[in-house]
N, C-alpha and C. Protein backbone atom coordinates (compact mmCIF):
# COMPACT_ATOMS: atom_id res chain seq x y z
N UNK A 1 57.35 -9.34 125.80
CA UNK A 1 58.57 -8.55 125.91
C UNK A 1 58.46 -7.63 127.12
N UNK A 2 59.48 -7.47 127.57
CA UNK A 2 59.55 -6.62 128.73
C UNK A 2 59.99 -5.31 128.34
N UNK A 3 59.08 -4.35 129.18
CA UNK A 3 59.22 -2.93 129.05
C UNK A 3 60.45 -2.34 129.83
N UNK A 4 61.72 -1.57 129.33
CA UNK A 4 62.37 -0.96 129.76
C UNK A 4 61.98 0.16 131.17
N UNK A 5 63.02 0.61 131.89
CA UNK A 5 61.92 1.58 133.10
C UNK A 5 62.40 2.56 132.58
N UNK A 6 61.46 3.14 133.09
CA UNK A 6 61.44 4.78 132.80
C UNK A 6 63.22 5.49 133.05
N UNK A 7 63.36 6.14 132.63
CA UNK A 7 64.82 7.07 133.00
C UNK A 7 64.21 7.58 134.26
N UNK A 8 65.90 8.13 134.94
CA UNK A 8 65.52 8.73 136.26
C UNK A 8 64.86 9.98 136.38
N UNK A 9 64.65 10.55 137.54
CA UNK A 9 64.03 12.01 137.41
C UNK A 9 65.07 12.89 136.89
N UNK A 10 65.07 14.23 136.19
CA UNK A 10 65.77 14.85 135.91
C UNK A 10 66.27 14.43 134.22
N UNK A 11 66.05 13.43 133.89
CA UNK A 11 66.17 13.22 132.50
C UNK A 11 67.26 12.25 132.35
N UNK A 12 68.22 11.86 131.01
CA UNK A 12 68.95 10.66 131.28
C UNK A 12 70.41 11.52 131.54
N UNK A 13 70.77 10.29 132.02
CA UNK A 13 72.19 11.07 132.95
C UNK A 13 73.33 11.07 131.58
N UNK A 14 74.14 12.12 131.83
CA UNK A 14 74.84 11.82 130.74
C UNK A 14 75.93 11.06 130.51
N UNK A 15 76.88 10.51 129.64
CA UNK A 15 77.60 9.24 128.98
C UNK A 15 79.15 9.90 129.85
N UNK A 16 79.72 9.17 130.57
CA UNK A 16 81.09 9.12 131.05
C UNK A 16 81.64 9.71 129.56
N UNK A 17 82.08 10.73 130.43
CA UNK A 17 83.45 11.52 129.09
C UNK A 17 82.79 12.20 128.99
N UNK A 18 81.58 12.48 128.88
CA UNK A 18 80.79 13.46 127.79
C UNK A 18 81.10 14.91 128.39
N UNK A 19 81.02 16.16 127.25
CA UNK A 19 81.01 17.35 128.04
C UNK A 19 79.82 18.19 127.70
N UNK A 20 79.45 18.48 129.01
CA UNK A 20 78.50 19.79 129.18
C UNK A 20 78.30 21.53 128.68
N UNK A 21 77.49 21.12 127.80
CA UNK A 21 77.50 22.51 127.18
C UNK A 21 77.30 23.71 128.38
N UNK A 22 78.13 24.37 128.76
CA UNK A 22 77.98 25.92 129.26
C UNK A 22 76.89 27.20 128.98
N UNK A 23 76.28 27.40 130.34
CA UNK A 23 75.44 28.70 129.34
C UNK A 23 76.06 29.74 129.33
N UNK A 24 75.90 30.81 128.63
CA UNK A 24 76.47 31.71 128.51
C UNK A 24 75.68 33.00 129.72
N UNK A 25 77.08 34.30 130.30
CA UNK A 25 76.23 34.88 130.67
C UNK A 25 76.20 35.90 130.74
N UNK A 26 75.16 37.20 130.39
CA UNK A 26 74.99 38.15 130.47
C UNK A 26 75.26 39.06 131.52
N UNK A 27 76.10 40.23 130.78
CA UNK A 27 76.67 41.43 131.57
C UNK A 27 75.70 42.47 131.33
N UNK A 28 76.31 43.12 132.82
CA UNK A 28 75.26 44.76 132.65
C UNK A 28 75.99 45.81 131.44
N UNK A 29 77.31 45.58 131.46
CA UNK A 29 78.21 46.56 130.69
C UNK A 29 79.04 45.87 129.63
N UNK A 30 79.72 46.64 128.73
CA UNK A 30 80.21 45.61 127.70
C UNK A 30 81.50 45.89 128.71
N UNK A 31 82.06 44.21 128.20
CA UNK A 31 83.82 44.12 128.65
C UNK A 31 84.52 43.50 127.37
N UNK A 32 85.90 44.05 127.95
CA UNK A 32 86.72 43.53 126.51
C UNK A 32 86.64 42.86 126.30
N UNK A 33 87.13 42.52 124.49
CA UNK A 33 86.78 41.02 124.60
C UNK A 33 88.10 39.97 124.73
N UNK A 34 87.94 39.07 124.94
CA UNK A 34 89.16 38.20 125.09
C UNK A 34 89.50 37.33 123.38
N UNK A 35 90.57 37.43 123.57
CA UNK A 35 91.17 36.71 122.35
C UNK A 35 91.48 35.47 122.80
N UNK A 36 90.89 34.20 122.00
CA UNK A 36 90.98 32.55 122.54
C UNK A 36 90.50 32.18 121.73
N UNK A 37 91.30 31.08 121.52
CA UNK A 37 90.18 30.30 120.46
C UNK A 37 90.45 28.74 121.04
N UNK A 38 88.44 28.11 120.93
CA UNK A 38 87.99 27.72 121.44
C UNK A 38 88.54 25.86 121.18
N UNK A 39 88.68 25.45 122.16
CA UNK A 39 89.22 23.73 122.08
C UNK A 39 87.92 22.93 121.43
N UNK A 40 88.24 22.13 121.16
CA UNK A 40 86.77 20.70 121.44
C UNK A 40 86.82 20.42 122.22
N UNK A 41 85.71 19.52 122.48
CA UNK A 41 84.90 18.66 123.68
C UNK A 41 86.27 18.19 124.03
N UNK A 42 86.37 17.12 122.86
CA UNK A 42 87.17 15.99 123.09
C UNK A 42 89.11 16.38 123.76
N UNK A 43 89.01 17.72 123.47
CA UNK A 43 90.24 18.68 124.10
C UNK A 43 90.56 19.20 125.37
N UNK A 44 89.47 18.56 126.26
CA UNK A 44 89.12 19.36 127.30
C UNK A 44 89.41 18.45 128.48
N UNK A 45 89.79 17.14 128.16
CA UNK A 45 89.99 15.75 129.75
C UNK A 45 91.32 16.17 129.61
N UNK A 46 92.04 16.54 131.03
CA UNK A 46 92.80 16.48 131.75
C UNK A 46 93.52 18.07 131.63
N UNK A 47 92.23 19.14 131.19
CA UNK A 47 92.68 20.53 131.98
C UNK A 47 91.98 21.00 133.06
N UNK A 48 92.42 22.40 133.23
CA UNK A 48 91.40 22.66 134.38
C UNK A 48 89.85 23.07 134.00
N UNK A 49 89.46 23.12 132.40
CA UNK A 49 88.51 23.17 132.15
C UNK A 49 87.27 21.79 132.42
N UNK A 50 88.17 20.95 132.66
CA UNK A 50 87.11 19.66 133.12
C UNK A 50 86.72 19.59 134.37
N UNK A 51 87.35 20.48 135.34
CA UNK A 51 87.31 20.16 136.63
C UNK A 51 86.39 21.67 137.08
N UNK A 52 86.38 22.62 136.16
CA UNK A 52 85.40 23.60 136.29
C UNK A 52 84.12 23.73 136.88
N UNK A 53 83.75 24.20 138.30
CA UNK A 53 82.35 24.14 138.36
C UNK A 53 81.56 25.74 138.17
N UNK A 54 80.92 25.77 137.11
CA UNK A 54 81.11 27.17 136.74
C UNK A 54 79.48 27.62 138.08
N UNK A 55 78.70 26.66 138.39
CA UNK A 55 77.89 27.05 139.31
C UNK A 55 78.58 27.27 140.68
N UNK A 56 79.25 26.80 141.03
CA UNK A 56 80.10 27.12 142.08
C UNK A 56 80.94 28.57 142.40
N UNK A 57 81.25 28.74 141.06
CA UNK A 57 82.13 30.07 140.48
C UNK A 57 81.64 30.97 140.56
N UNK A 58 80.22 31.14 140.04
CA UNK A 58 79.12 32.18 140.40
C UNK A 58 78.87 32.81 141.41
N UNK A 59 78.54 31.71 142.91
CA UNK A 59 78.63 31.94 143.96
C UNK A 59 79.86 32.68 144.63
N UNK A 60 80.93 32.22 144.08
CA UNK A 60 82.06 32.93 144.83
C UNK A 60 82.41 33.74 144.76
N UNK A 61 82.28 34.37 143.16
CA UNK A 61 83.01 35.67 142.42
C UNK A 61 81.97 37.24 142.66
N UNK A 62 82.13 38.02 142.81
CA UNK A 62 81.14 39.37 143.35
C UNK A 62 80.83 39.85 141.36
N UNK A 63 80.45 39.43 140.47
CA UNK A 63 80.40 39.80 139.51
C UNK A 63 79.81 41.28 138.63
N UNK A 64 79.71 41.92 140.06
CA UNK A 64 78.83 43.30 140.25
C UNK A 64 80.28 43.79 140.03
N UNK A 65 81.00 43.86 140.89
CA UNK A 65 82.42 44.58 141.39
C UNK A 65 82.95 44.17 140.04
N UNK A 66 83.22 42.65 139.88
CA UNK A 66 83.93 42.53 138.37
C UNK A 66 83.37 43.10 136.81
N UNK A 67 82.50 43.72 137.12
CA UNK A 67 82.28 44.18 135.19
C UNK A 67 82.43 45.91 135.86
N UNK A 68 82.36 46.05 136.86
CA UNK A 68 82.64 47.40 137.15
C UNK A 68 84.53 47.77 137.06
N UNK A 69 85.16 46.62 137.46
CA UNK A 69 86.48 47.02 137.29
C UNK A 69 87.05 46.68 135.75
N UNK A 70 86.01 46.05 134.85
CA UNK A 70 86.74 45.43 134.18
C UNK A 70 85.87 46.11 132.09
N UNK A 71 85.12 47.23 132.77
CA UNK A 71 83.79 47.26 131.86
C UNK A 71 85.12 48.17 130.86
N UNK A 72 84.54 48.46 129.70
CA UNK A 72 85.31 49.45 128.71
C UNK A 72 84.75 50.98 128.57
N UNK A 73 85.98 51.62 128.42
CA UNK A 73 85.37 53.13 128.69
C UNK A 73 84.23 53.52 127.92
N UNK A 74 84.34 53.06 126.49
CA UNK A 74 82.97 53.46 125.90
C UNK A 74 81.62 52.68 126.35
N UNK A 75 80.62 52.83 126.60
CA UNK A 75 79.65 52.31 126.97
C UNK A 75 78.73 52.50 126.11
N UNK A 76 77.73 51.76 125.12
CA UNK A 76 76.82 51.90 124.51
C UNK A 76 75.74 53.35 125.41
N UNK A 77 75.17 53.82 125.14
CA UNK A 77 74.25 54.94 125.82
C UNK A 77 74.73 55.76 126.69
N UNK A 78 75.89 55.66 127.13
CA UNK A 78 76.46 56.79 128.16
C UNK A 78 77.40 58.03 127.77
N UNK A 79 77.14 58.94 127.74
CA UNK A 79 77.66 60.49 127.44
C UNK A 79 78.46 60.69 128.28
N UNK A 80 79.24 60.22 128.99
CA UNK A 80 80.36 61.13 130.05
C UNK A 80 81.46 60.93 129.77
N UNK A 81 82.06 62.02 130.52
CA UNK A 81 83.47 62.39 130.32
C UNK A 81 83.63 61.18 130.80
N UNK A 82 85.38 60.88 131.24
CA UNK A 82 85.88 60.12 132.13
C UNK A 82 85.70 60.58 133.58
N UNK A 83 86.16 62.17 133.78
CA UNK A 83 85.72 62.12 135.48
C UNK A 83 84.00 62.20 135.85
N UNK A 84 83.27 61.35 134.90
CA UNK A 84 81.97 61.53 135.30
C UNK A 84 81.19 62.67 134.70
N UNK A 85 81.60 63.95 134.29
CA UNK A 85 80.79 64.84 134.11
C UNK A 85 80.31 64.71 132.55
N UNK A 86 78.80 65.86 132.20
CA UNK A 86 78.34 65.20 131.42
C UNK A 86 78.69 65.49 130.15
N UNK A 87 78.96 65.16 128.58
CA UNK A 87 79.68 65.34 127.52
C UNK A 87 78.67 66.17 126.72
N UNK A 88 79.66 67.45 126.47
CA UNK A 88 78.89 68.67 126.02
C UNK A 88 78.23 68.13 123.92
N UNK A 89 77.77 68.57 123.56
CA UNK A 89 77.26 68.39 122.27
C UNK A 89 78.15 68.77 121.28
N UNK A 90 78.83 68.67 120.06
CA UNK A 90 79.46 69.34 119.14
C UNK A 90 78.27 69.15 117.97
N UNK A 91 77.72 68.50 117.89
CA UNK A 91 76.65 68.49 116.80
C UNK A 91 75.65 69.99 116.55
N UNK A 92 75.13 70.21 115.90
CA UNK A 92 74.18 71.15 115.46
C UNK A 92 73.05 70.73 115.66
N UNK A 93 72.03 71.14 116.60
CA UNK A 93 70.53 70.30 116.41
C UNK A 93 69.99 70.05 115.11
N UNK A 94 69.71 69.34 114.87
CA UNK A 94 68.55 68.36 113.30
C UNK A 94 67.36 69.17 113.51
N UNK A 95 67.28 69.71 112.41
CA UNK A 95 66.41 71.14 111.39
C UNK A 95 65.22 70.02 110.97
N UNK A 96 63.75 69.88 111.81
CA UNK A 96 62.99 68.88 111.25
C UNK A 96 62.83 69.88 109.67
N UNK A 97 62.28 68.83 108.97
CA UNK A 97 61.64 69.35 107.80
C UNK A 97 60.25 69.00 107.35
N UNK A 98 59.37 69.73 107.75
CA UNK A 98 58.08 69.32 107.19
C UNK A 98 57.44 69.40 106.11
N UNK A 99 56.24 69.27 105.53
CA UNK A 99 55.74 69.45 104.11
C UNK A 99 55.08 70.95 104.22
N UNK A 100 55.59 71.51 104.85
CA UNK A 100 55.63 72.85 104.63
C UNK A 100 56.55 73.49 104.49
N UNK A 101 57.68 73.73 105.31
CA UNK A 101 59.20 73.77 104.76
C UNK A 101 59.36 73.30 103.26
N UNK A 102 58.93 72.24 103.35
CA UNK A 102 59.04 71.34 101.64
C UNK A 102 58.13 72.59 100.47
N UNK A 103 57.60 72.94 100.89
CA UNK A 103 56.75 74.21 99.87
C UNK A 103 57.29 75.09 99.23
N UNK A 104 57.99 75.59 100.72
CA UNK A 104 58.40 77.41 100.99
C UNK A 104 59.62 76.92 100.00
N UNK A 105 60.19 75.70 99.97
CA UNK A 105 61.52 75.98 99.11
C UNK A 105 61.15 75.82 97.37
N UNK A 106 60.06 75.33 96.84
CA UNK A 106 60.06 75.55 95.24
C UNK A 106 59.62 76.68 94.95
């Protein structure tokens, strides 16, 4: 019996029609989120999502500038006002309590 050849370099090519899973990609800042809900594979020949080259897209788009115009005012870890300055405290500082405190009160 004869041995099949090896697949090409890069691994096996994939099946006419088939679609390519997308990676996903990480922002410096959170952005809104978008409301969509998502097609199938099989939903996707003859939009502009088939003709998508999202490596191409990368290159073109300044994605620094875009999460900066597009980020949401609250920011996980950031204290500032809106014009930048820094957001004063309304809280009361947290009273540690130790096992001595714990004494003095029975």
């Amino acid at each position: 019996m004869a041995v099949p050849p090896p697949p090409p370099p890069g691994g096996v090519p994939p099946m006419p029609g088939s679609v390519t899973i997308k990676k996903s990609v990480q922002t410096k800042y959170r952005l809104p989120a978008l409301n969509w809900i998502a097609i199938k594979p099989n939903q996707i020949r003859g939009t502009v999502f088939s003709e998508l080259d999202d490596e191409k897209l990368m290159t073109e788009i300044d994605f620094g500038q875009f999460e900066e115009t597009f980020k949401t005012k609250a920011q996980p870890g950031t204290n500032l006002k809106r014009n930048g300055t820094p957001r004063m405290s309304t809280r009361a500082p947290k009273k540690e309590i130790g096992r001595a405190s714990c004494r003095e009160r029975v």
